[in-house]
C-alpha atoms as a PDB file:
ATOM      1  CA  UNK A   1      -4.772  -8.316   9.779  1.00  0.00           C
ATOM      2  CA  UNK A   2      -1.493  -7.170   8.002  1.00  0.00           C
ATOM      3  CA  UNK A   3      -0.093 -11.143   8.196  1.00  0.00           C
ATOM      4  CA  UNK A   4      -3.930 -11.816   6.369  1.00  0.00           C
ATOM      5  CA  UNK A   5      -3.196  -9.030   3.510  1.00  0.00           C
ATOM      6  CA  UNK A   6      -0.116 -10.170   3.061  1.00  0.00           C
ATOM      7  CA  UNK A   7      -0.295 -13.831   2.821  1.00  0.00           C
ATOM      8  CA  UNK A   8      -3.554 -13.487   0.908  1.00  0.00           C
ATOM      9  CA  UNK A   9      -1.961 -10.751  -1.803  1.00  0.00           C
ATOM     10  CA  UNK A  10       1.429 -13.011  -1.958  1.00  0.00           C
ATOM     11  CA  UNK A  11      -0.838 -15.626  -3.378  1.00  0.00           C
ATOM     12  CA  UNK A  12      -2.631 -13.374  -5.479  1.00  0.00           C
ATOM     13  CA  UNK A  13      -5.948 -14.917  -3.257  1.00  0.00           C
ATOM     14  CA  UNK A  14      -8.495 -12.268  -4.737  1.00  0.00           C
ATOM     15  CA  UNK A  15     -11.736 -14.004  -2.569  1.00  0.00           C
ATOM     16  CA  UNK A  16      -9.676 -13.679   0.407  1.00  0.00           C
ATOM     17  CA  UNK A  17      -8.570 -10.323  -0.333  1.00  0.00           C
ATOM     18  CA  UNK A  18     -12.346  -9.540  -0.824  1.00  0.00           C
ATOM     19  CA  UNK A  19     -12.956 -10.835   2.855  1.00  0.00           C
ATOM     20  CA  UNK A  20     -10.580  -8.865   4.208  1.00  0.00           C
ATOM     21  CA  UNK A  21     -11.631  -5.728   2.577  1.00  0.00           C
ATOM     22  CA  UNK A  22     -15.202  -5.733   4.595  1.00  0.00           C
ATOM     23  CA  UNK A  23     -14.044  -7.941   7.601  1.00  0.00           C
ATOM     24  CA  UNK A  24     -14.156  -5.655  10.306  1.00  0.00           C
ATOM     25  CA  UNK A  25     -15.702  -2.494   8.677  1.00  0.00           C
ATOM     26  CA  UNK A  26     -17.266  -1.355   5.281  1.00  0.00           C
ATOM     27  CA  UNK A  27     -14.362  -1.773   2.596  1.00  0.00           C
ATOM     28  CA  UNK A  28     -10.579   0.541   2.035  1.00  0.00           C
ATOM     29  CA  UNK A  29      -9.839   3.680   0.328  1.00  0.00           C
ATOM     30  CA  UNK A  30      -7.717   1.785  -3.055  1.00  0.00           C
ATOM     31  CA  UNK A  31      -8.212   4.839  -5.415  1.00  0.00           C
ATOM     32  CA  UNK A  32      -8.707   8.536  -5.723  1.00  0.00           C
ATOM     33  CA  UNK A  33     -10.247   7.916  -8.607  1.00  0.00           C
ATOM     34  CA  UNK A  34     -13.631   6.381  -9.069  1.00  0.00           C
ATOM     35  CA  UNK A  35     -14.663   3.264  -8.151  1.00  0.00           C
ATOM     36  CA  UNK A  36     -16.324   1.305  -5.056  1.00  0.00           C
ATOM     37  CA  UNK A  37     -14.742  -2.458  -6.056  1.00  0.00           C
ATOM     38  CA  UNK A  38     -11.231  -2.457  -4.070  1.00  0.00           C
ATOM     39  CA  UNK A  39     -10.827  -6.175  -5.658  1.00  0.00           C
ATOM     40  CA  UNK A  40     -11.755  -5.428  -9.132  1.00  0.00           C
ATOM     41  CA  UNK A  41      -9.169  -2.065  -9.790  1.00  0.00           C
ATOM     42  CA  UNK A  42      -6.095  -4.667  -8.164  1.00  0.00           C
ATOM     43  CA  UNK A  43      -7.310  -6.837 -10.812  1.00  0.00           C
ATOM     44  CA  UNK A  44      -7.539  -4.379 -13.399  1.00  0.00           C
ATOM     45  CA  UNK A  45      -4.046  -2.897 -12.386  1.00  0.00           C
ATOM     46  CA  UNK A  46      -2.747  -6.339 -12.402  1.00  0.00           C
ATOM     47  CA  UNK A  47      -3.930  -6.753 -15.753  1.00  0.00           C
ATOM     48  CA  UNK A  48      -2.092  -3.531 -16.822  1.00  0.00           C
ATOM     49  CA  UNK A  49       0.971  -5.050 -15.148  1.00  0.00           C
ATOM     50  CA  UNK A  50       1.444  -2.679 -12.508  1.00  0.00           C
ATOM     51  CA  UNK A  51       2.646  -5.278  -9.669  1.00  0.00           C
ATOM     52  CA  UNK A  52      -0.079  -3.827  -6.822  1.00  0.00           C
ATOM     53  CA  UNK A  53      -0.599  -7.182  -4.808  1.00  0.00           C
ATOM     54  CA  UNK A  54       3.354  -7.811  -4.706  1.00  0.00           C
ATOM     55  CA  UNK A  55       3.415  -4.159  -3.431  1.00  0.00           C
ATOM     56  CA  UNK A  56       0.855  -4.665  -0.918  1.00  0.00           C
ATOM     57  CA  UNK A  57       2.705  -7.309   0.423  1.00  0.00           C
ATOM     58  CA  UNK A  58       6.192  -5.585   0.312  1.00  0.00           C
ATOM     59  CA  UNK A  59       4.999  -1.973   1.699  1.00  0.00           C
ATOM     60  CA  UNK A  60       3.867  -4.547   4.492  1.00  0.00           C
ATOM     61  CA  UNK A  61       7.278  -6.035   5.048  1.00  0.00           C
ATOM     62  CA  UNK A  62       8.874  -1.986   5.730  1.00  0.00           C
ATOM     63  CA  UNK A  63       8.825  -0.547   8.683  1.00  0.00           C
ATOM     64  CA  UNK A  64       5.657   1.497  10.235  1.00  0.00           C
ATOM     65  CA  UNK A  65       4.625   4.263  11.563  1.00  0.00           C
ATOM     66  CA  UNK A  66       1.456   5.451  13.623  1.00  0.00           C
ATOM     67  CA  UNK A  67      -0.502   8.749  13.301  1.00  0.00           C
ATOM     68  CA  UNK A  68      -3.386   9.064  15.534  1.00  0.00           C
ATOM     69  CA  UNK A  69      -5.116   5.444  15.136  1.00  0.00           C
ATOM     70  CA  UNK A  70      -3.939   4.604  12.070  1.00  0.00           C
ATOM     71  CA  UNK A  71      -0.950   2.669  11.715  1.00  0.00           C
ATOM     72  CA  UNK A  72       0.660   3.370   7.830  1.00  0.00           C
ATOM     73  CA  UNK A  73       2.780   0.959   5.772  1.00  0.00           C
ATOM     74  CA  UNK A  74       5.929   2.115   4.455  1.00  0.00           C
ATOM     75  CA  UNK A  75       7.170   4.415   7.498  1.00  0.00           C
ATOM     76  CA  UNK A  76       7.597   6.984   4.893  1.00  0.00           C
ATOM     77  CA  UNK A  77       4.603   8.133   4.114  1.00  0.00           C
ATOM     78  CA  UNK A  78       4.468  10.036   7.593  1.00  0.00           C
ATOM     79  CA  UNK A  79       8.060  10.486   8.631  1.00  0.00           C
ATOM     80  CA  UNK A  80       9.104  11.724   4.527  1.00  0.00           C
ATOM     81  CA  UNK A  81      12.029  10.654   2.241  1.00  0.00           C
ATOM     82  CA  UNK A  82      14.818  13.041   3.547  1.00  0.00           C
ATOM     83  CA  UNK A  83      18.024  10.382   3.047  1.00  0.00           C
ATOM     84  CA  UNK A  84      19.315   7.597   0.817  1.00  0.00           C
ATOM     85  CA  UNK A  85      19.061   5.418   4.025  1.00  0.00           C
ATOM     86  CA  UNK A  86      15.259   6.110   3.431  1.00  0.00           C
ATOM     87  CA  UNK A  87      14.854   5.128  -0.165  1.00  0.00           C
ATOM     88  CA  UNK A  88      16.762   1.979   0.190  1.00  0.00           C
ATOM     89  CA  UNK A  89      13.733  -0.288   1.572  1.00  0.00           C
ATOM     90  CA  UNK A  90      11.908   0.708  -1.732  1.00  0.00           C
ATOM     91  CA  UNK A  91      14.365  -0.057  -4.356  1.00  0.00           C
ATOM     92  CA  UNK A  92      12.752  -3.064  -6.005  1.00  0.00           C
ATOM     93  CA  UNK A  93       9.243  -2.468  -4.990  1.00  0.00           C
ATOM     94  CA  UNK A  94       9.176   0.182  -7.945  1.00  0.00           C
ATOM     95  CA  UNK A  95      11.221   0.792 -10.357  1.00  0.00           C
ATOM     96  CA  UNK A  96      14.292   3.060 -10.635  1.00  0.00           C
ATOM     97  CA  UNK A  97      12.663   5.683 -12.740  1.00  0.00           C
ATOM     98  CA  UNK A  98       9.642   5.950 -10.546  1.00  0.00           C
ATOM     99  CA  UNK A  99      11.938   6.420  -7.304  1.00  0.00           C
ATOM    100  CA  UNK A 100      13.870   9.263  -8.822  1.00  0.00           C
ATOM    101  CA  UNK A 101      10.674  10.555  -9.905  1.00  0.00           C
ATOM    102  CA  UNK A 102       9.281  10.858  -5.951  1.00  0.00           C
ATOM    103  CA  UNK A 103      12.760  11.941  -5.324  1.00  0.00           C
ATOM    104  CA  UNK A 104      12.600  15.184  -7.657  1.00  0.00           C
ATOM    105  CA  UNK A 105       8.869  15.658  -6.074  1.00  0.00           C
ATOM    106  CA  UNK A 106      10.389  16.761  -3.042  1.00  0.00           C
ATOM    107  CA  UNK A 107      11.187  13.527  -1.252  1.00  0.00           C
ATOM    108  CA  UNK A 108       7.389  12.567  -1.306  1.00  0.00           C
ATOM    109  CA  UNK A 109       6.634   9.284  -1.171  1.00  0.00           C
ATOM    110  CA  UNK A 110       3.248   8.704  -3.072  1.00  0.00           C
ATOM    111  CA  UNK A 111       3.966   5.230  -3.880  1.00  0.00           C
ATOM    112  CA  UNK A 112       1.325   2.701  -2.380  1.00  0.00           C
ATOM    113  CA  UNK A 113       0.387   2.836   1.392  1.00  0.00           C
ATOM    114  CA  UNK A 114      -1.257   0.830   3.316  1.00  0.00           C
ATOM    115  CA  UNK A 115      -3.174   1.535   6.833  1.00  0.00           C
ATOM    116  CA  UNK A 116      -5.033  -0.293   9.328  1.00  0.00           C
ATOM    117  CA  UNK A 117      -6.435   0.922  12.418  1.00  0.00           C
ATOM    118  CA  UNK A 118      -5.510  -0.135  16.114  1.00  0.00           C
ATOM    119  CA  UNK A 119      -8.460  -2.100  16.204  1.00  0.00           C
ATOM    120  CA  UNK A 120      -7.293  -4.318  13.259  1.00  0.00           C
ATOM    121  CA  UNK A 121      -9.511  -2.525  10.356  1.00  0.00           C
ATOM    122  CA  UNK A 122      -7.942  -2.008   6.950  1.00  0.00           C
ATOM    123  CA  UNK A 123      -8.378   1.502   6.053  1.00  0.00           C
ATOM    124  CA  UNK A 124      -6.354   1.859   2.806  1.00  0.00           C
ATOM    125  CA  UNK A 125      -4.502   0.119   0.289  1.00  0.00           C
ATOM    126  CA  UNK A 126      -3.439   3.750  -2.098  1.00  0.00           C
ATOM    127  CA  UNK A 127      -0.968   5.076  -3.811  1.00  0.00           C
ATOM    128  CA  UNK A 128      -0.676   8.753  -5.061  1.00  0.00           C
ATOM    129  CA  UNK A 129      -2.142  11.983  -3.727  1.00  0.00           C
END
């Protein structure tokens, strides 16, 4: 699945991104917000130029991390931002003023994350809290 995503985001493949939203269960958490069209708020965001297929793909790229039977994309999001050895794998994923922003929030990173399950199901594709 994460090869999929990323292959399919890289080329900015929204049909294919649509099948792998519902492929092996009933669509991923992309917002906090409102909405029930995963495809449709990446191409709205898009629109808005906030680079969220390109981050799909690089989140993808970082190192993991597994909690319970979810496995999360970057590593951060469960193990936390606690060293400069941490933050380097994001610099150019988002920009400098958005890092130091996470870094003043306590070392939270609530930049995008992506999960999928053991089983190979995409969970989520969100950023923020």
């Amino acid at each position: 699945m994460r090869e999929n995503i990323i292959a399919a985001a890289r080329a900015c493949d929204y049909a294919r991104l649509a099948k792998l939203v519902d492929e092996n269960g009933q669509g991923v958490r992309f917002t906090f917000g409102e909405g029930n069209d995963a495809v449709a708020y990446w191409k709205e965001e898009e629109a808005r130029d906030v680079p969220v297929l390109a981050r799909i793909a690089q989140v993808l790229e970082l190192p993991y991390a597994k909690e319970g039977d979810l496995y999360y994309w970057p590593s951060v999001h469960i193990t936390g931002l606690k060293s400069a050895k941490d933050w380097k794998p994001l610099v150019g994923i988002y920009p400098e003023a958005q890092l130091k922003a996470m870094q003043k929030d306590n070392g939270s990173y609530l930049g995008l994350r992506v999960g999928i399950d053991k089983a190979g199901d995409w969970q989520l594709a969100v950023a923020g809290d």
